[in-house]
PDB file of N, CA and C in Angstrom:
ATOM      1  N   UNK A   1      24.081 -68.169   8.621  1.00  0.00           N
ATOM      2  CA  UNK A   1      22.832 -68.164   7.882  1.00  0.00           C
ATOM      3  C   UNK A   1      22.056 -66.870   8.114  1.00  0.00           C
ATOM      4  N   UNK A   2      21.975 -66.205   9.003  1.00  0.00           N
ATOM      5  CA  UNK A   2      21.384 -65.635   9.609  1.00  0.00           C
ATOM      6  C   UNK A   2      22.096 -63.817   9.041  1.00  0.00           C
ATOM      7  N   UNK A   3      23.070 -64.159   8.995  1.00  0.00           N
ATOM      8  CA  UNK A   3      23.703 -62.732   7.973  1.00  0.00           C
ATOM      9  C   UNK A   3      23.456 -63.009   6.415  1.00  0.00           C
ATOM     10  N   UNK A   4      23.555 -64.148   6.066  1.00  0.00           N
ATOM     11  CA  UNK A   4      22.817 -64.026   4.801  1.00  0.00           C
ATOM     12  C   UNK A   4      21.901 -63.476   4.632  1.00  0.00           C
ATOM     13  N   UNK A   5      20.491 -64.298   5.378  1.00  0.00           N
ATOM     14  CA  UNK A   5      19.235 -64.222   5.177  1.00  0.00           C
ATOM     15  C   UNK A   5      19.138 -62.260   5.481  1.00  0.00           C
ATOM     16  N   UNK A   6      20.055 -61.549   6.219  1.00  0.00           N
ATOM     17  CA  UNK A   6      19.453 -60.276   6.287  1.00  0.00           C
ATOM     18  C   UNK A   6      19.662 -59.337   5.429  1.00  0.00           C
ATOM     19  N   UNK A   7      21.186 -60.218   4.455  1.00  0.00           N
ATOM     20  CA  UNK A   7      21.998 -59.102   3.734  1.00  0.00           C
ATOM     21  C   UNK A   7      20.637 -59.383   2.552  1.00  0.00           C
ATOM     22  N   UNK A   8      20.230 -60.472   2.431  1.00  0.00           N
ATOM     23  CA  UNK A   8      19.306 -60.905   0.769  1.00  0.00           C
ATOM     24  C   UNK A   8      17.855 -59.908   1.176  1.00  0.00           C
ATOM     25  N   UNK A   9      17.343 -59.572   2.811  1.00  0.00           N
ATOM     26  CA  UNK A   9      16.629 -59.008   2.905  1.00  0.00           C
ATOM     27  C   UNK A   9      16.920 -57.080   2.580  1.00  0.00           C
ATOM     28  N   UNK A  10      17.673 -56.948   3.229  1.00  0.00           N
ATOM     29  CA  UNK A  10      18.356 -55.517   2.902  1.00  0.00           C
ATOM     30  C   UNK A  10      18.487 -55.170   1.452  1.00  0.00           C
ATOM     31  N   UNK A  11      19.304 -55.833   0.800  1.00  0.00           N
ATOM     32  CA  UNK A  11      18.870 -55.714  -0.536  1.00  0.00           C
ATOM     33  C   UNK A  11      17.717 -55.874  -1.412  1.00  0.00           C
ATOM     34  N   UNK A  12      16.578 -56.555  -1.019  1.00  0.00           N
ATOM     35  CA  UNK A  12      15.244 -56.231  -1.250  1.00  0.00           C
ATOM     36  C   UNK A  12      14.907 -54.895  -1.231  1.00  0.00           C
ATOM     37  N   UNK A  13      14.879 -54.386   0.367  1.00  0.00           N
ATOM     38  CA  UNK A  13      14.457 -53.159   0.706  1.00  0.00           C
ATOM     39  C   UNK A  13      15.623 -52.157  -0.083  1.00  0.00           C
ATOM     40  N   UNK A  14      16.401 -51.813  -0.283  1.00  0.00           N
ATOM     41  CA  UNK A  14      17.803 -51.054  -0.433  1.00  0.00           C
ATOM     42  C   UNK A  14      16.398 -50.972  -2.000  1.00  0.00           C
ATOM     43  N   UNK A  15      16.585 -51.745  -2.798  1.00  0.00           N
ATOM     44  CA  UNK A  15      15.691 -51.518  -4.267  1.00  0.00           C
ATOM     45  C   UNK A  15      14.431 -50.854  -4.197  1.00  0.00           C
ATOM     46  N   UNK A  16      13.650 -50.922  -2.732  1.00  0.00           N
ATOM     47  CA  UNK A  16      12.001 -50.272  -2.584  1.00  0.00           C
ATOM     48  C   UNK A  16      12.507 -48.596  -2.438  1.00  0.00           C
ATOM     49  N   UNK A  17      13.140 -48.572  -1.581  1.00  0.00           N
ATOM     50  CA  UNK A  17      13.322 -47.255  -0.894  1.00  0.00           C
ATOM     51  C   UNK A  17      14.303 -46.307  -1.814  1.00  0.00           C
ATOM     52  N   UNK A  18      13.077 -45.313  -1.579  1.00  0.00           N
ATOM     53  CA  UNK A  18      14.158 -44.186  -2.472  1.00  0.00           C
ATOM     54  C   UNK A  18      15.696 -43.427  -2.160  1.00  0.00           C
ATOM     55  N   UNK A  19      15.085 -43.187  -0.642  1.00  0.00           N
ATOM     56  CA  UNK A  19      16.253 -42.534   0.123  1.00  0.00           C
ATOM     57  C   UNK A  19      17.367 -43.191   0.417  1.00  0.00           C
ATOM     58  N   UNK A  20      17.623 -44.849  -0.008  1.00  0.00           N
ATOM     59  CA  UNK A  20      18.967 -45.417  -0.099  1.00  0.00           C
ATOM     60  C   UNK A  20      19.612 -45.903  -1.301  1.00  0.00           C
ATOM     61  N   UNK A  21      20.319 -44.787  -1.111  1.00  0.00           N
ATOM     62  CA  UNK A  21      21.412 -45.491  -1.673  1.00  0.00           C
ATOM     63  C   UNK A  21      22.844 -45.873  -1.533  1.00  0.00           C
ATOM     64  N   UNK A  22      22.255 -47.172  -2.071  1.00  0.00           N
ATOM     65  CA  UNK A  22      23.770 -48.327  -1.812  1.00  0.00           C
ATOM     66  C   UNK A  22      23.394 -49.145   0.004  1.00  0.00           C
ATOM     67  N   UNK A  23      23.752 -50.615  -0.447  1.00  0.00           N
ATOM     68  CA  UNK A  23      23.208 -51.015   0.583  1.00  0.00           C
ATOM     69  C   UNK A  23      24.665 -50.677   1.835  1.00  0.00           C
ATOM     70  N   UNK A  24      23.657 -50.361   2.775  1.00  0.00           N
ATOM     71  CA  UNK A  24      24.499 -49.863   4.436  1.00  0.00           C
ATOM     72  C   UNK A  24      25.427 -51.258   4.306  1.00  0.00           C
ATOM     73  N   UNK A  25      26.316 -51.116   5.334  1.00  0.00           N
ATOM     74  CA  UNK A  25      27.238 -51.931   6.053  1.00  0.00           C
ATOM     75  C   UNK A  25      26.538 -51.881   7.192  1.00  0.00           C
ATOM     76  N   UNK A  26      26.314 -53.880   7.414  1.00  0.00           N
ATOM     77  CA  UNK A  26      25.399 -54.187   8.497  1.00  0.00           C
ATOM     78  C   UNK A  26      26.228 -55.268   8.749  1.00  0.00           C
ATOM     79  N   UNK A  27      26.086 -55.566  10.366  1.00  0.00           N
ATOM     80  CA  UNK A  27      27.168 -56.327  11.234  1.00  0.00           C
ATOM     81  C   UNK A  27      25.732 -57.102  12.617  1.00  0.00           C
ATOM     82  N   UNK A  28      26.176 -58.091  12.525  1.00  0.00           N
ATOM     83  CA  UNK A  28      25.366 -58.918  13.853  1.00  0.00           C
ATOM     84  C   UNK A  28      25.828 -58.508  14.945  1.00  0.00           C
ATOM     85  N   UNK A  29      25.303 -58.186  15.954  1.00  0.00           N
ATOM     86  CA  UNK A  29      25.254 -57.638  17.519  1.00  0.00           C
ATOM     87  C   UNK A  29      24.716 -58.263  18.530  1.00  0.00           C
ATOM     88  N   UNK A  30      24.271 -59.092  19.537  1.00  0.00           N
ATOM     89  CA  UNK A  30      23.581 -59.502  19.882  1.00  0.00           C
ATOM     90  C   UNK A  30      23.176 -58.276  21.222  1.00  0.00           C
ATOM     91  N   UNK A  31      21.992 -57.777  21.319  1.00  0.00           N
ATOM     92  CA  UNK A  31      21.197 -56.904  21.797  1.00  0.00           C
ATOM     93  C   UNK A  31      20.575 -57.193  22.880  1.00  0.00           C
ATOM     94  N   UNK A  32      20.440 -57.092  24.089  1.00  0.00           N
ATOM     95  CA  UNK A  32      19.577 -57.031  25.218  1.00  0.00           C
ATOM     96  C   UNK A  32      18.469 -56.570  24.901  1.00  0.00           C
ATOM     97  N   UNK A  33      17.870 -55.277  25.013  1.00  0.00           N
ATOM     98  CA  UNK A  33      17.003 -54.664  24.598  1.00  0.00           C
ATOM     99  C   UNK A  33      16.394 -54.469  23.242  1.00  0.00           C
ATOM    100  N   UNK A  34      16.806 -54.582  22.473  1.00  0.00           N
ATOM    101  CA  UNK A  34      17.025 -54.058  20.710  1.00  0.00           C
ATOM    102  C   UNK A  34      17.552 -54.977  19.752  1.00  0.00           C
ATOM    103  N   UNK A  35      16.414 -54.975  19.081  1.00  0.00           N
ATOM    104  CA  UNK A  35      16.019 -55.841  17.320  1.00  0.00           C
ATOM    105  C   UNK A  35      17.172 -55.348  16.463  1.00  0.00           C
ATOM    106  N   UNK A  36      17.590 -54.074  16.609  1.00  0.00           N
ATOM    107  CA  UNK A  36      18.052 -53.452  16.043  1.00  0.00           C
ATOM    108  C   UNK A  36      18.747 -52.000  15.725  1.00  0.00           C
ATOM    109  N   UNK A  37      19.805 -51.452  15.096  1.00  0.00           N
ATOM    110  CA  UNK A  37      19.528 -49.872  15.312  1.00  0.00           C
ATOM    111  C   UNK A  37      20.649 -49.275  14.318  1.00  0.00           C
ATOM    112  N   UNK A  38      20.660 -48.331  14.055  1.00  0.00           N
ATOM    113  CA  UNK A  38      21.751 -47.672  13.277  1.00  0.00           C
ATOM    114  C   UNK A  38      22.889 -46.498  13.698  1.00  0.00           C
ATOM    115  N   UNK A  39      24.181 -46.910  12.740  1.00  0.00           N
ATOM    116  CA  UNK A  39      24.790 -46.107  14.143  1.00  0.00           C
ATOM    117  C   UNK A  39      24.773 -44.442  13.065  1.00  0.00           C
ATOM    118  N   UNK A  40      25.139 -43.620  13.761  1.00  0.00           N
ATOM    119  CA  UNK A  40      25.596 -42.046  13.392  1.00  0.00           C
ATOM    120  C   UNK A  40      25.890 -41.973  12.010  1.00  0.00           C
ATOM    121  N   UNK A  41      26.984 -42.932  11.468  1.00  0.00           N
ATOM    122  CA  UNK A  41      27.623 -43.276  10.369  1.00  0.00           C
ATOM    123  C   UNK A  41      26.554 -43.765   9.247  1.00  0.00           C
ATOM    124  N   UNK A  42      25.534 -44.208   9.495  1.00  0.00           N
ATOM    125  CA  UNK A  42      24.632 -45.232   8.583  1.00  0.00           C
ATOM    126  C   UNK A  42      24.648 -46.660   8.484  1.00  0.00           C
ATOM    127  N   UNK A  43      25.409 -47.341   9.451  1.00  0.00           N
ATOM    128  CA  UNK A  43      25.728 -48.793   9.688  1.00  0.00           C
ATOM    129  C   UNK A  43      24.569 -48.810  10.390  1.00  0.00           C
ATOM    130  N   UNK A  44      24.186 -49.991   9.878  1.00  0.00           N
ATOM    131  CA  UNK A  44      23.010 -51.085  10.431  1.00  0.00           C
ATOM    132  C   UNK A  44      23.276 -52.471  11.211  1.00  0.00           C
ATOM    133  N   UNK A  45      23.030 -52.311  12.584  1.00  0.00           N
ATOM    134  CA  UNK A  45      23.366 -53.578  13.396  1.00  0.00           C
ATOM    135  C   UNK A  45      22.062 -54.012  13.491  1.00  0.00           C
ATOM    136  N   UNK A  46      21.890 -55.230  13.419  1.00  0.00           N
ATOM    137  CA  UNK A  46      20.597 -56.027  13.651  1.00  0.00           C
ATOM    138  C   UNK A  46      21.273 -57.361  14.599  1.00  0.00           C
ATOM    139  N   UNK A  47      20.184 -57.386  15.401  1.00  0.00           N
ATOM    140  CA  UNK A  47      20.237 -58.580  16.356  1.00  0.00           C
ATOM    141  C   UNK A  47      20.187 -59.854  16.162  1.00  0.00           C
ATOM    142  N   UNK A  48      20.884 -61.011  16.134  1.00  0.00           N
ATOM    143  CA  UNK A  48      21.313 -62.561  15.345  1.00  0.00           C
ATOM    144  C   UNK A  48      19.730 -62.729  15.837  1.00  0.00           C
ATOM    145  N   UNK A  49      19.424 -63.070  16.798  1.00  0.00           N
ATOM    146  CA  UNK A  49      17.904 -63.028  17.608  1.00  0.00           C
ATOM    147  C   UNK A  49      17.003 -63.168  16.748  1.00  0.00           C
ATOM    148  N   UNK A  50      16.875 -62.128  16.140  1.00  0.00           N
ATOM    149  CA  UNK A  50      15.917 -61.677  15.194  1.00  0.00           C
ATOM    150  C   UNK A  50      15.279 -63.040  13.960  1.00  0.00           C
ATOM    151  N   UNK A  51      16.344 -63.831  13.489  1.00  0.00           N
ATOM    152  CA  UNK A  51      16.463 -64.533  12.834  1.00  0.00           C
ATOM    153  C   UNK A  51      15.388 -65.721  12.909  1.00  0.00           C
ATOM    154  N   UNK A  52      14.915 -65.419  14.290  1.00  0.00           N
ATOM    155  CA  UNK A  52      13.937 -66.634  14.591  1.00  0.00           C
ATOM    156  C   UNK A  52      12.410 -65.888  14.135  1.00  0.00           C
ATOM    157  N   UNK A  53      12.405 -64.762  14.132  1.00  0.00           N
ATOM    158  CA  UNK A  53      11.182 -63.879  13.986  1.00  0.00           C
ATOM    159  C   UNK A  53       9.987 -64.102  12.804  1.00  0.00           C
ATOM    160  N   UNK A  54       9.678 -64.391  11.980  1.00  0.00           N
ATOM    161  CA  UNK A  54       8.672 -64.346  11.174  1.00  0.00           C
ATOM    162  C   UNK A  54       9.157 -63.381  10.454  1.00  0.00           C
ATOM    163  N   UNK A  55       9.160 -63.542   9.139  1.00  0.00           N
ATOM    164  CA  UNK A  55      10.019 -62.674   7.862  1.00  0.00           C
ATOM    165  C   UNK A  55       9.440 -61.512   8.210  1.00  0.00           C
ATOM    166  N   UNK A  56       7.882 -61.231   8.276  1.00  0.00           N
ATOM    167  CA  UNK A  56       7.391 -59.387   8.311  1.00  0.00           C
ATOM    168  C   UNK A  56       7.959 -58.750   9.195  1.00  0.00           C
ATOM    169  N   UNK A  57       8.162 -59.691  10.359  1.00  0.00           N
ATOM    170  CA  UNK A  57       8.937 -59.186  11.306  1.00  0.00           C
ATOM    171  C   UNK A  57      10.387 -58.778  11.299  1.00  0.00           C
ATOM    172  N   UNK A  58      11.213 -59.302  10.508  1.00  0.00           N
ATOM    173  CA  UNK A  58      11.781 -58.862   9.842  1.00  0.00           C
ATOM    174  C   UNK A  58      12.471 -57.577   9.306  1.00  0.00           C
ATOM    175  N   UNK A  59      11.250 -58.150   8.113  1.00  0.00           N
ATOM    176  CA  UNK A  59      11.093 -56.880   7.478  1.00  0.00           C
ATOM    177  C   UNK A  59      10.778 -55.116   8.440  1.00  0.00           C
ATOM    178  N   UNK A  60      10.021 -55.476   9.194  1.00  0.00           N
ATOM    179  CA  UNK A  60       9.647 -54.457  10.030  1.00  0.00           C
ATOM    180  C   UNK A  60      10.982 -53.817  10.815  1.00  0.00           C
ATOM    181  N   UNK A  61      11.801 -54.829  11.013  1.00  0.00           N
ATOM    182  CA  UNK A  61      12.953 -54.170  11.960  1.00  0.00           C
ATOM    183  C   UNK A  61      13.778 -53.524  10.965  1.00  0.00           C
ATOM    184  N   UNK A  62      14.117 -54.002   9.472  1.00  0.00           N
ATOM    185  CA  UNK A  62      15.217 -53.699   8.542  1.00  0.00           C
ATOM    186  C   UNK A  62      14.585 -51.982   8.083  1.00  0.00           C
ATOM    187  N   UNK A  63      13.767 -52.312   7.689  1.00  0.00           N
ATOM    188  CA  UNK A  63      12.725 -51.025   7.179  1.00  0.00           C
ATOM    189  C   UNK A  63      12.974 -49.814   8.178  1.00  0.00           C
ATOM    190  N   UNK A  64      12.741 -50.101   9.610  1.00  0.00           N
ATOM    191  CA  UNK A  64      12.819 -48.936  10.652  1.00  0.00           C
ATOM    192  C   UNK A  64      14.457 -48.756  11.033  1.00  0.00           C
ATOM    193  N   UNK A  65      15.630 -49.458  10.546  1.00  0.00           N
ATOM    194  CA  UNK A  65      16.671 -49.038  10.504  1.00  0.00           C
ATOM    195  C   UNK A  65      16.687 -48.269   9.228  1.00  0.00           C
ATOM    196  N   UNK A  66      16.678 -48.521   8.256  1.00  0.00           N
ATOM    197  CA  UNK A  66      17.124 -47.649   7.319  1.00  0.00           C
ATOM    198  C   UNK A  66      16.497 -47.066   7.147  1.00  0.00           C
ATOM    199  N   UNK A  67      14.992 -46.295   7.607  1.00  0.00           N
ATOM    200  CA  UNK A  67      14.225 -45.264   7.627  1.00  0.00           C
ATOM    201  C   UNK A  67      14.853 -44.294   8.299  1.00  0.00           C
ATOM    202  N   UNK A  68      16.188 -44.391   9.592  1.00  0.00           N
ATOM    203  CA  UNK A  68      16.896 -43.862  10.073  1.00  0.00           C
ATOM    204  C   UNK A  68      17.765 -43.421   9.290  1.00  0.00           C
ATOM    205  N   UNK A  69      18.397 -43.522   8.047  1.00  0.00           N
ATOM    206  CA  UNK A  69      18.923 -43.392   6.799  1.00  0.00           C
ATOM    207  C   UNK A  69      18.996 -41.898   6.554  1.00  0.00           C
ATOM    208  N   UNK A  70      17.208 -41.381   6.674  1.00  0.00           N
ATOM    209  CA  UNK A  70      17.125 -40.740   6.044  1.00  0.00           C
ATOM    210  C   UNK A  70      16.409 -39.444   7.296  1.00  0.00           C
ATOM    211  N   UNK A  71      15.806 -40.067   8.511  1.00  0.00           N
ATOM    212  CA  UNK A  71      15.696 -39.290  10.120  1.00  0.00           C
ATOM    213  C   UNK A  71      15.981 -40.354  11.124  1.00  0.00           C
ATOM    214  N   UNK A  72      17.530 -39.601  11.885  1.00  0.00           N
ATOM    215  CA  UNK A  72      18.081 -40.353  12.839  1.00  0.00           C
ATOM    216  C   UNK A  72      17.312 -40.087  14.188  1.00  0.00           C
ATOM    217  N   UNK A  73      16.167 -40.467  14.436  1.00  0.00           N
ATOM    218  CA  UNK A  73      15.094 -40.004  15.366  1.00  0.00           C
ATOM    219  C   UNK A  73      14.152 -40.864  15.432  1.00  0.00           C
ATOM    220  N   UNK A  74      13.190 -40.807  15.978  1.00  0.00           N
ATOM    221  CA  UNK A  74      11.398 -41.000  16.062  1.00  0.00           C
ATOM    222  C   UNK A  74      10.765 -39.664  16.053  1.00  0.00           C
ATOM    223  N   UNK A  75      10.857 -39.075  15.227  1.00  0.00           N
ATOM    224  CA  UNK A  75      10.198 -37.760  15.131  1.00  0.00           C
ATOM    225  C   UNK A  75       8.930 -38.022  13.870  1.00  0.00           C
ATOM    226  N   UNK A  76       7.989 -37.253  14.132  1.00  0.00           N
ATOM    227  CA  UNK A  76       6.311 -37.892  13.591  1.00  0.00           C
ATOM    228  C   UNK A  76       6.646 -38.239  11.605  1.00  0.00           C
ATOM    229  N   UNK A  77       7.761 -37.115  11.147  1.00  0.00           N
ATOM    230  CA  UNK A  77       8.313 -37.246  10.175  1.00  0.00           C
ATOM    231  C   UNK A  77       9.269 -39.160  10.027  1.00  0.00           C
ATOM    232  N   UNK A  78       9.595 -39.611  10.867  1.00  0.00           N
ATOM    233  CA  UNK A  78      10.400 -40.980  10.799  1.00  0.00           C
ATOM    234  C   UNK A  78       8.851 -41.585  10.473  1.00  0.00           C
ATOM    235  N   UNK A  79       8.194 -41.743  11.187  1.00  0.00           N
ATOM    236  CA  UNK A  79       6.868 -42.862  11.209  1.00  0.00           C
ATOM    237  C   UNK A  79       6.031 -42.377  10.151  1.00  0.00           C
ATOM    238  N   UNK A  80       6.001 -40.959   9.462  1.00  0.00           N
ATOM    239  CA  UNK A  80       5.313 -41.378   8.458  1.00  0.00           C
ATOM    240  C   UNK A  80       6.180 -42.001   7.292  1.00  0.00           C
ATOM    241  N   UNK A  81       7.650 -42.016   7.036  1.00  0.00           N
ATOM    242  CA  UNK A  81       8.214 -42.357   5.977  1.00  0.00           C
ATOM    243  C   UNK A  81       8.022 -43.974   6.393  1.00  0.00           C
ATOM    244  N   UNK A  82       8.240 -44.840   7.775  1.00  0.00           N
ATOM    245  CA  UNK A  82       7.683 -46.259   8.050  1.00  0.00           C
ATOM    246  C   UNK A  82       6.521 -46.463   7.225  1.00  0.00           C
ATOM    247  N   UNK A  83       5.595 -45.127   7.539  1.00  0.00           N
ATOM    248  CA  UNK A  83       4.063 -45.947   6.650  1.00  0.00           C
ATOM    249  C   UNK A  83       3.973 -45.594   5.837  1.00  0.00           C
ATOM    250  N   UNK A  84       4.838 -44.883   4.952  1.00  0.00           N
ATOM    251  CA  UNK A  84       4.937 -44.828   3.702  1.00  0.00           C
ATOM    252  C   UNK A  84       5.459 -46.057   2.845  1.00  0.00           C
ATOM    253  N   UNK A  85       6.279 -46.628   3.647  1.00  0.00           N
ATOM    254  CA  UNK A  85       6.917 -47.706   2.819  1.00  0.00           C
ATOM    255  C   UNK A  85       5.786 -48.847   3.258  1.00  0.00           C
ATOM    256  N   UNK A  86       5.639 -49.126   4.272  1.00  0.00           N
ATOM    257  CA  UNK A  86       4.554 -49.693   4.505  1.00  0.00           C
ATOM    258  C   UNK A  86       2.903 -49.793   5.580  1.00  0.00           C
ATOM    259  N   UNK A  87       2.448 -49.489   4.645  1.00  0.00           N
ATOM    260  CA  UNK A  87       0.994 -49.061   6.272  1.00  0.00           C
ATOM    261  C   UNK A  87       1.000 -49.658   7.102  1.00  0.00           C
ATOM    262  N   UNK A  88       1.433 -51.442   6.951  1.00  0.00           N
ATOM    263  CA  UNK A  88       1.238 -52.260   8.053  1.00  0.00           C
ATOM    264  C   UNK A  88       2.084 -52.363   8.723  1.00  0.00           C
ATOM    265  N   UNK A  89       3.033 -51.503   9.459  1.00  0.00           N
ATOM    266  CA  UNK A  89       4.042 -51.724  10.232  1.00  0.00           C
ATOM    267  C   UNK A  89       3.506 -52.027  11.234  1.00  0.00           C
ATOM    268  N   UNK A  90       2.267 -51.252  11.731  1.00  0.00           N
ATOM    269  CA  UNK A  90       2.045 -50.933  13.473  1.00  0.00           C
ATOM    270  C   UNK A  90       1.902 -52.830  13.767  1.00  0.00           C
ATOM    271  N   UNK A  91       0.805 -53.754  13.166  1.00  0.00           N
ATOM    272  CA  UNK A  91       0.813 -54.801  13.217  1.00  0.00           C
ATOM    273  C   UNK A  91       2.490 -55.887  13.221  1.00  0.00           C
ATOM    274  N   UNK A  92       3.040 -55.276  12.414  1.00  0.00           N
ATOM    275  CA  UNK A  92       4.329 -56.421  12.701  1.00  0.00           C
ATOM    276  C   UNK A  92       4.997 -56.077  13.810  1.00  0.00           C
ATOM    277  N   UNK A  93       5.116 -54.432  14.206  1.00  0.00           N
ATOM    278  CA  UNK A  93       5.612 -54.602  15.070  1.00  0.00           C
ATOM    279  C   UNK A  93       5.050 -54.997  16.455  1.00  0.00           C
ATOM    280  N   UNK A  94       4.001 -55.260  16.408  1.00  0.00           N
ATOM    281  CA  UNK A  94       2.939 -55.668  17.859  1.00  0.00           C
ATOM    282  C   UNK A  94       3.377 -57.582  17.815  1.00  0.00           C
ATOM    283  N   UNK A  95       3.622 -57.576  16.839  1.00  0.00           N
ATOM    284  CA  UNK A  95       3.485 -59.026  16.708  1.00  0.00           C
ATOM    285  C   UNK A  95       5.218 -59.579  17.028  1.00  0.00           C
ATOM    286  N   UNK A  96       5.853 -59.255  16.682  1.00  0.00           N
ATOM    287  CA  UNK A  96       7.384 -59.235  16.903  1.00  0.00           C
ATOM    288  C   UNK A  96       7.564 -59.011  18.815  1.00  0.00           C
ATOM    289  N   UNK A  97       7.108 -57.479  19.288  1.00  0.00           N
ATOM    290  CA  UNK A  97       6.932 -57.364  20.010  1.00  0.00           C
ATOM    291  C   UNK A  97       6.341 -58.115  21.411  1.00  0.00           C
ATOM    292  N   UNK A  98       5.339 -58.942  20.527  1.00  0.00           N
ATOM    293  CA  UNK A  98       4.812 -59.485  21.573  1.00  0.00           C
ATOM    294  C   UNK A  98       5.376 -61.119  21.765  1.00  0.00           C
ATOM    295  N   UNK A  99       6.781 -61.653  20.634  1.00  0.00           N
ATOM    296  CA  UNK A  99       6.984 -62.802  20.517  1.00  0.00           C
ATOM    297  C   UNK A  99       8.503 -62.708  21.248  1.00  0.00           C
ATOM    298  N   UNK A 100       8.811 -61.450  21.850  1.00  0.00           N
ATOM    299  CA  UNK A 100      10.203 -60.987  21.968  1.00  0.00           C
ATOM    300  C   UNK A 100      10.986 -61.998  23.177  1.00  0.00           C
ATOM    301  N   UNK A 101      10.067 -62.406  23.696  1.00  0.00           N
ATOM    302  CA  UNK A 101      10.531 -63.277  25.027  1.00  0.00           C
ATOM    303  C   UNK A 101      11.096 -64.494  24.513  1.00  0.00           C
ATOM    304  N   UNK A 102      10.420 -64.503  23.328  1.00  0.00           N
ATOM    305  CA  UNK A 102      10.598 -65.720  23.036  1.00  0.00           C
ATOM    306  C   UNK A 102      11.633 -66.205  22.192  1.00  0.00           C
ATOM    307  N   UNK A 103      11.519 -65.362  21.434  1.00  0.00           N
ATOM    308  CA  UNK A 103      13.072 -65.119  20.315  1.00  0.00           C
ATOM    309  C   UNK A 103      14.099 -64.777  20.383  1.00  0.00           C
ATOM    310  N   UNK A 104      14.103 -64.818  22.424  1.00  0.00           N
ATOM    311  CA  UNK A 104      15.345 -64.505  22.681  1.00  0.00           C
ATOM    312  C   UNK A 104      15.948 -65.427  23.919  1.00  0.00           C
ATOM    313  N   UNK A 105      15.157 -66.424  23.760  1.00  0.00           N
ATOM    314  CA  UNK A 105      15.240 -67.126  24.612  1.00  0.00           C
ATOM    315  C   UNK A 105      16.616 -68.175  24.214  1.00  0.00           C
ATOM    316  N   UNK A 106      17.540 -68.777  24.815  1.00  0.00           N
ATOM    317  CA  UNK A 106      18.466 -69.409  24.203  1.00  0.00           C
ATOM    318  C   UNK A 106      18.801 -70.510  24.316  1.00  0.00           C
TER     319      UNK A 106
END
């Protein structure tokens, strides 16, 4: 369920964003540390975890992988293309962030 629900989300975003095209090849991982991340190639691993999160939350993790798409970094250029796509990131991710104990609890 949980690869569904991300592939139907990815393809949402894959249609907002300019800088992708064609939706990535994304694979479940389960992550210690990390919601999520992209590899060298443009593959998108997201954490099964995640699935319990609140959709913005979500959204917030899918968005900051494939913002990597286009800068494989955190360089001030990555975070403004985040708030370009959306202003309210800083909030989902505080909120995700702060539920992380919990959504990973098993």
């Amino acid at each position: 369920k949980a690869r569904d629900y991300f592939d139907r989300r990815l393809a949402e975003w894959e249609q907002k964003l300019p800088w992708v095209n064609g939706r990535p090849p994304f694979r479940l991982q389960e992550m210690e540390k990390r919601w999520g991340s992209c590899t060298a190639d443009g593959a998108i691993i997201l954490n099964p975890h995640l699935i319990k999160a609140p959709r913005e939350c979500i959204d917030y993790v899918i968005l900051h992988e494939l913002a990597h798409l286009r800068h494989h970094n955190h360089s001030p250029e990555f975070w403004k293309t985040i708030k370009f796509a959306d202003p309210d990131w800083q909030r989902k991710k505080a909120l995700l962030d702060g539920a992380a104990e919990q959504l990973t609890a098993k």
